[in-house]
C-alpha atoms as a PDB file:
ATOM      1  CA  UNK A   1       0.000   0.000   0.000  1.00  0.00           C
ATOM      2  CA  UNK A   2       1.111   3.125  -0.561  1.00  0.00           C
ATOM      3  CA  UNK A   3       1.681   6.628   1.899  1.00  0.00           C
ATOM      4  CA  UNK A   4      -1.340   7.959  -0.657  1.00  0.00           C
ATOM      5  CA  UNK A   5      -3.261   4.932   0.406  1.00  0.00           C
ATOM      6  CA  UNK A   6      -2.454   4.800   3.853  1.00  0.00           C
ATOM      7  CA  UNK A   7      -3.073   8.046   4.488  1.00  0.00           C
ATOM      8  CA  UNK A   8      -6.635   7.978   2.928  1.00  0.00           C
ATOM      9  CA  UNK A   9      -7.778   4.869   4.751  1.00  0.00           C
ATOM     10  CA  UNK A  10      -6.185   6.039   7.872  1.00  0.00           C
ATOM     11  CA  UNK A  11      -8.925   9.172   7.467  1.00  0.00           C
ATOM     12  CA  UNK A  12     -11.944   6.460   8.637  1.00  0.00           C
ATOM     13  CA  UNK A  13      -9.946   5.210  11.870  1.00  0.00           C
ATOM     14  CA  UNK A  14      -9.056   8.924  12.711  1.00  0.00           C
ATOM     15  CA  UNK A  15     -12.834  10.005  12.757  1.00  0.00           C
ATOM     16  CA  UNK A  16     -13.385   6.669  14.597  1.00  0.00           C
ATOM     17  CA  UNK A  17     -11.280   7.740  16.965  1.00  0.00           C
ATOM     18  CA  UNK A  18     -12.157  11.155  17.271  1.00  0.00           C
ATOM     19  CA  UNK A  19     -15.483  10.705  17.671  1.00  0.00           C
ATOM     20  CA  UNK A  20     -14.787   8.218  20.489  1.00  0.00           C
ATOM     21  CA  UNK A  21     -12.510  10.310  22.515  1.00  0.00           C
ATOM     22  CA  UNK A  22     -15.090  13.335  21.529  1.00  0.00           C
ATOM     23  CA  UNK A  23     -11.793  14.998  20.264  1.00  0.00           C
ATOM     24  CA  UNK A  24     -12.550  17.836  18.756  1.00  0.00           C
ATOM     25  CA  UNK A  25      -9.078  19.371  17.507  1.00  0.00           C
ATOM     26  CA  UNK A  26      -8.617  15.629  15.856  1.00  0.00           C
ATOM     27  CA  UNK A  27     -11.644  15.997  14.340  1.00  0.00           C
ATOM     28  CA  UNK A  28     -10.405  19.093  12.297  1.00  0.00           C
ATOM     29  CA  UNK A  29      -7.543  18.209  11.295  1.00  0.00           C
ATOM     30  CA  UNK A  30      -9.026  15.584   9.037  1.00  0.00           C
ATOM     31  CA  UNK A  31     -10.937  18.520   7.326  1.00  0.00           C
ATOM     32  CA  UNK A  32      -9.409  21.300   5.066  1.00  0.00           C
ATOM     33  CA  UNK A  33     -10.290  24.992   5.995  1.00  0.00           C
ATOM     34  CA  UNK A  34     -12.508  25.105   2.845  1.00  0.00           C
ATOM     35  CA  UNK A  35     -14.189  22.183   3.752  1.00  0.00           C
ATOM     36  CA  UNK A  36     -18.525  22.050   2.464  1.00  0.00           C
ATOM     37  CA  UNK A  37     -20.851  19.828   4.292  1.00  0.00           C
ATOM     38  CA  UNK A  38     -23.909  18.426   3.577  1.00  0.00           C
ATOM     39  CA  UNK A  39     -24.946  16.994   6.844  1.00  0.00           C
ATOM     40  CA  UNK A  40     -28.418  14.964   7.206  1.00  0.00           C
ATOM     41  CA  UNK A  41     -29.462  16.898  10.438  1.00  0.00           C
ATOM     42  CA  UNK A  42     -31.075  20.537  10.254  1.00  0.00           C
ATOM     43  CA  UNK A  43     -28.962  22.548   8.456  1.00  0.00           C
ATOM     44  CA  UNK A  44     -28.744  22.652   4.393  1.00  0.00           C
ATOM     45  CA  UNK A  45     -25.084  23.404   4.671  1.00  0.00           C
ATOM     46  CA  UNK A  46     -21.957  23.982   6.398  1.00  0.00           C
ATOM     47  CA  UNK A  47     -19.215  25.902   4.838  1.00  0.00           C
ATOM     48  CA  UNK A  48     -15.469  26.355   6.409  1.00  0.00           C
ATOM     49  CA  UNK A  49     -14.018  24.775   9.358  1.00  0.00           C
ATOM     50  CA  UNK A  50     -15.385  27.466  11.633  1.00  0.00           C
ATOM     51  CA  UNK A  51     -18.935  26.683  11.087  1.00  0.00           C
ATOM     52  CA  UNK A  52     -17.832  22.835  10.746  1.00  0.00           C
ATOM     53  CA  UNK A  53     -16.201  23.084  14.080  1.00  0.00           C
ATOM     54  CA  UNK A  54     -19.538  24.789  15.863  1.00  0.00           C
ATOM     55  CA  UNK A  55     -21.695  21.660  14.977  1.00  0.00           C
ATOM     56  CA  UNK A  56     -18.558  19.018  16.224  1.00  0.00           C
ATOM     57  CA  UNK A  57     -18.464  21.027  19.315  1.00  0.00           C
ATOM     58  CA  UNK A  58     -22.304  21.229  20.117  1.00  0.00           C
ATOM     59  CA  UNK A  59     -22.288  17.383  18.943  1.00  0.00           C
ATOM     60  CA  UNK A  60     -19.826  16.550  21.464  1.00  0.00           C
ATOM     61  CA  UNK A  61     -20.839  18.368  23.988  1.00  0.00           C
ATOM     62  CA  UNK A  62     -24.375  17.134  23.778  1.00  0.00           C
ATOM     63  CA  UNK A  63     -22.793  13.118  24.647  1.00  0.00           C
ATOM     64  CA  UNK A  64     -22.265  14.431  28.299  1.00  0.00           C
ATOM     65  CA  UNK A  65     -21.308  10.954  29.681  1.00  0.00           C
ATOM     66  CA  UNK A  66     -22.375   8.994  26.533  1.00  0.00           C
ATOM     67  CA  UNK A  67     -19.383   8.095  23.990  1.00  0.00           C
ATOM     68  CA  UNK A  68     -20.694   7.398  20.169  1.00  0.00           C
ATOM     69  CA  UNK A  69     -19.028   4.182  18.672  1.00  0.00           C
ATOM     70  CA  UNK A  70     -18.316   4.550  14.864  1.00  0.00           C
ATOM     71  CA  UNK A  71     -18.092   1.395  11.915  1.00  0.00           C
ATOM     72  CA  UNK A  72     -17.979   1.836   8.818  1.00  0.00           C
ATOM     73  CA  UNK A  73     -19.095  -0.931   6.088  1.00  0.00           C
ATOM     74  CA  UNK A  74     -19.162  -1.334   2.718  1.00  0.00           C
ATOM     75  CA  UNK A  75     -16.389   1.095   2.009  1.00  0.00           C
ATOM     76  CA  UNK A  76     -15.654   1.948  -1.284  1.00  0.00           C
ATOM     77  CA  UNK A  77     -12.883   4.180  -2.512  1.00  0.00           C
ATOM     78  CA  UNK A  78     -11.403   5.762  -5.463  1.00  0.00           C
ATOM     79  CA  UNK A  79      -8.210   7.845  -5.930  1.00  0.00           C
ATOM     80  CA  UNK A  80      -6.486  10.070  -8.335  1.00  0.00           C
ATOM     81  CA  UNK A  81      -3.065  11.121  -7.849  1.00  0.00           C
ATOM     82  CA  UNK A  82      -4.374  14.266  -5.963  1.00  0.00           C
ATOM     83  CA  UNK A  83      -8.002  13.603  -5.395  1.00  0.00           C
ATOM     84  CA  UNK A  84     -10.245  10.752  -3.379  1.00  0.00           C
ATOM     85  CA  UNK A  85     -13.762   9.851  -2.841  1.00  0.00           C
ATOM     86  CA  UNK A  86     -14.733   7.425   0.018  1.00  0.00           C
ATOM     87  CA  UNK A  87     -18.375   6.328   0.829  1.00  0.00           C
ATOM     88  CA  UNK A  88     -18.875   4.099   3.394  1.00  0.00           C
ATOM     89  CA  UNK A  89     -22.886   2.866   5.153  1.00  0.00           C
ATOM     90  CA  UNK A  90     -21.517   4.402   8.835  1.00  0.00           C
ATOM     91  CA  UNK A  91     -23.131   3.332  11.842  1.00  0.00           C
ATOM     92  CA  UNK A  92     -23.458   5.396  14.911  1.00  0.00           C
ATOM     93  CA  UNK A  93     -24.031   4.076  18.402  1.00  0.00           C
ATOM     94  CA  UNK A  94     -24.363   6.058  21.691  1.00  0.00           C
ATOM     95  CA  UNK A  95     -23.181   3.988  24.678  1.00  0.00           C
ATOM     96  CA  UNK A  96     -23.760   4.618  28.358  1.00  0.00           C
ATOM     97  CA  UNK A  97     -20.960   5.242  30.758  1.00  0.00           C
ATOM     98  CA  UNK A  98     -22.155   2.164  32.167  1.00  0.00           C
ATOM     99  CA  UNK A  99     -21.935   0.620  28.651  1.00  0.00           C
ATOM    100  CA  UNK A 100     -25.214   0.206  28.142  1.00  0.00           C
ATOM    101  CA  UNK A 101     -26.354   0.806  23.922  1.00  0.00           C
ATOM    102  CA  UNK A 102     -28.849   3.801  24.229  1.00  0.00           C
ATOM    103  CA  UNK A 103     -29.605   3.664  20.232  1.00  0.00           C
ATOM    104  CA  UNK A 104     -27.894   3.318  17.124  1.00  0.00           C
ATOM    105  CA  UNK A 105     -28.117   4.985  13.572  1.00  0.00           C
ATOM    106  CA  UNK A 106     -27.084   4.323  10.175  1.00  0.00           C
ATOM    107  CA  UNK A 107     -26.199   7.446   7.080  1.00  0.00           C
ATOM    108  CA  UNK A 108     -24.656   7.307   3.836  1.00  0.00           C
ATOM    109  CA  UNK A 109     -21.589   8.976   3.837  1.00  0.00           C
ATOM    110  CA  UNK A 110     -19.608  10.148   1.026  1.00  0.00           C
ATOM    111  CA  UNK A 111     -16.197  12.045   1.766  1.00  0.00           C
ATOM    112  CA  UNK A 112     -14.300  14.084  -0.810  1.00  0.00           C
ATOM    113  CA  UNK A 113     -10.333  14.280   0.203  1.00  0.00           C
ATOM    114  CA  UNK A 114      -7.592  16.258  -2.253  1.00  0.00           C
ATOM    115  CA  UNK A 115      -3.684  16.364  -1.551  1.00  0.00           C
ATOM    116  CA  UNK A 116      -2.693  19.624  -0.613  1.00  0.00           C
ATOM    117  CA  UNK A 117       1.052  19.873   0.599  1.00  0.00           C
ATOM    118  CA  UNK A 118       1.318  16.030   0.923  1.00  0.00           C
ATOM    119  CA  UNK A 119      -1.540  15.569   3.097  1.00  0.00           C
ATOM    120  CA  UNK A 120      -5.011  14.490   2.545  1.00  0.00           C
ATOM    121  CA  UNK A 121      -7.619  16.679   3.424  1.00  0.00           C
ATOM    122  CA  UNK A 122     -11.608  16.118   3.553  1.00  0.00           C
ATOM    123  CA  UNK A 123     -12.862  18.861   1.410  1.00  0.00           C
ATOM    124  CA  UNK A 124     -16.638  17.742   1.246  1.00  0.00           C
ATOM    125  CA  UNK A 125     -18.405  15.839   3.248  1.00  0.00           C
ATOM    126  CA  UNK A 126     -21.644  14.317   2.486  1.00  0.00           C
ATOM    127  CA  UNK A 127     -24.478  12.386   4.520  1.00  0.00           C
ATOM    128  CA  UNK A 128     -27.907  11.291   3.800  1.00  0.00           C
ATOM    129  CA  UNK A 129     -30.858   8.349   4.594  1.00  0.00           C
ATOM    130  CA  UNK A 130     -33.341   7.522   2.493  1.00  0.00           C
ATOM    131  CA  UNK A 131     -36.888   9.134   2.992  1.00  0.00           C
ATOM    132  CA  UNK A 132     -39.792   6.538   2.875  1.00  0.00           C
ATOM    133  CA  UNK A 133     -42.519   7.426   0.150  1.00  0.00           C
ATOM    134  CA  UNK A 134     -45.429   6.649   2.389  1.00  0.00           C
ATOM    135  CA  UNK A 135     -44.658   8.663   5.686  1.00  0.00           C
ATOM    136  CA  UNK A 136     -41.631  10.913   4.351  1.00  0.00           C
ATOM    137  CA  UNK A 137     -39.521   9.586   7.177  1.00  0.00           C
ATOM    138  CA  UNK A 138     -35.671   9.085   6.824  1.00  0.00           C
ATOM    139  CA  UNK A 139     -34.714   5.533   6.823  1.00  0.00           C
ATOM    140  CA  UNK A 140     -32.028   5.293   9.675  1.00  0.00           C
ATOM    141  CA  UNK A 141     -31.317   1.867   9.394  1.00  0.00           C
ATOM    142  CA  UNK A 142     -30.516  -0.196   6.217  1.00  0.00           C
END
């Protein structure tokens, strides 16, 4: 594998990680200063690091006691020399500080990463569910 490769699937364990420890300074560094989101909850967009950082810091804050365990499945990626695209089903579950699951999502996520001065960099990031036809409910579990 190469450092290109490495580095790009070593993006997934770092937001594992991050979001575990509720670490949010190793949260941004996986994220360029340009970065766009598209997240599923409440807001049509986030754009920059500054407004990125607001909803990682409310998000983490919010846990309290609770730690959020992160897998990812089905991930599929594809590189360039200078730009990447990894989707992944991710699966989000809140655990008590007794270790107790409290409830557990799924979203689609789709992350887009360029090479800027030898380091990858998530420069959009994009999360959905499905929305049911008969209700118009997001699907949060495949």
């Amino acid at each position: 594998m190469s450092d290109n490769e490495d580095q790009i699937a070593n993006i997934l364990s770092r937001y594992r990680m991050a979001v575990l420890d509720k670490d949010v300074e190793g949260m941004m560094e996986l994220y360029a200063d340009d970065i766009r989101v598209f997240d599923t909850w409440g807001v049509w967009t986030h754009d920059g690091i500054a407004a990125w950082r607001q909803v990682v810091e409310h998000w983490f804050g919010s846990l309290k006691d609770e730690i959020v365990k992160v897998v990812f499945d089905d991930v599929r990626t594809e590189r360039g020399s200078d730009l990447a695209v990894v989707s992944a089903v991710t699966t989000y579950t809140a655990v008590s500080a007794n270790g107790e699951e409290l409830r557990s999502m799924q979203n689609r996520v789709t992350r887009s990463l360029v090479r800027r001065a030898d380091l990858w960099k998530i420069v959009h990031e994009h999360s959905s569910a499905p929305i049911r036809f008969e209700d118009m409910k997001a699907i949060l579990m495949r």
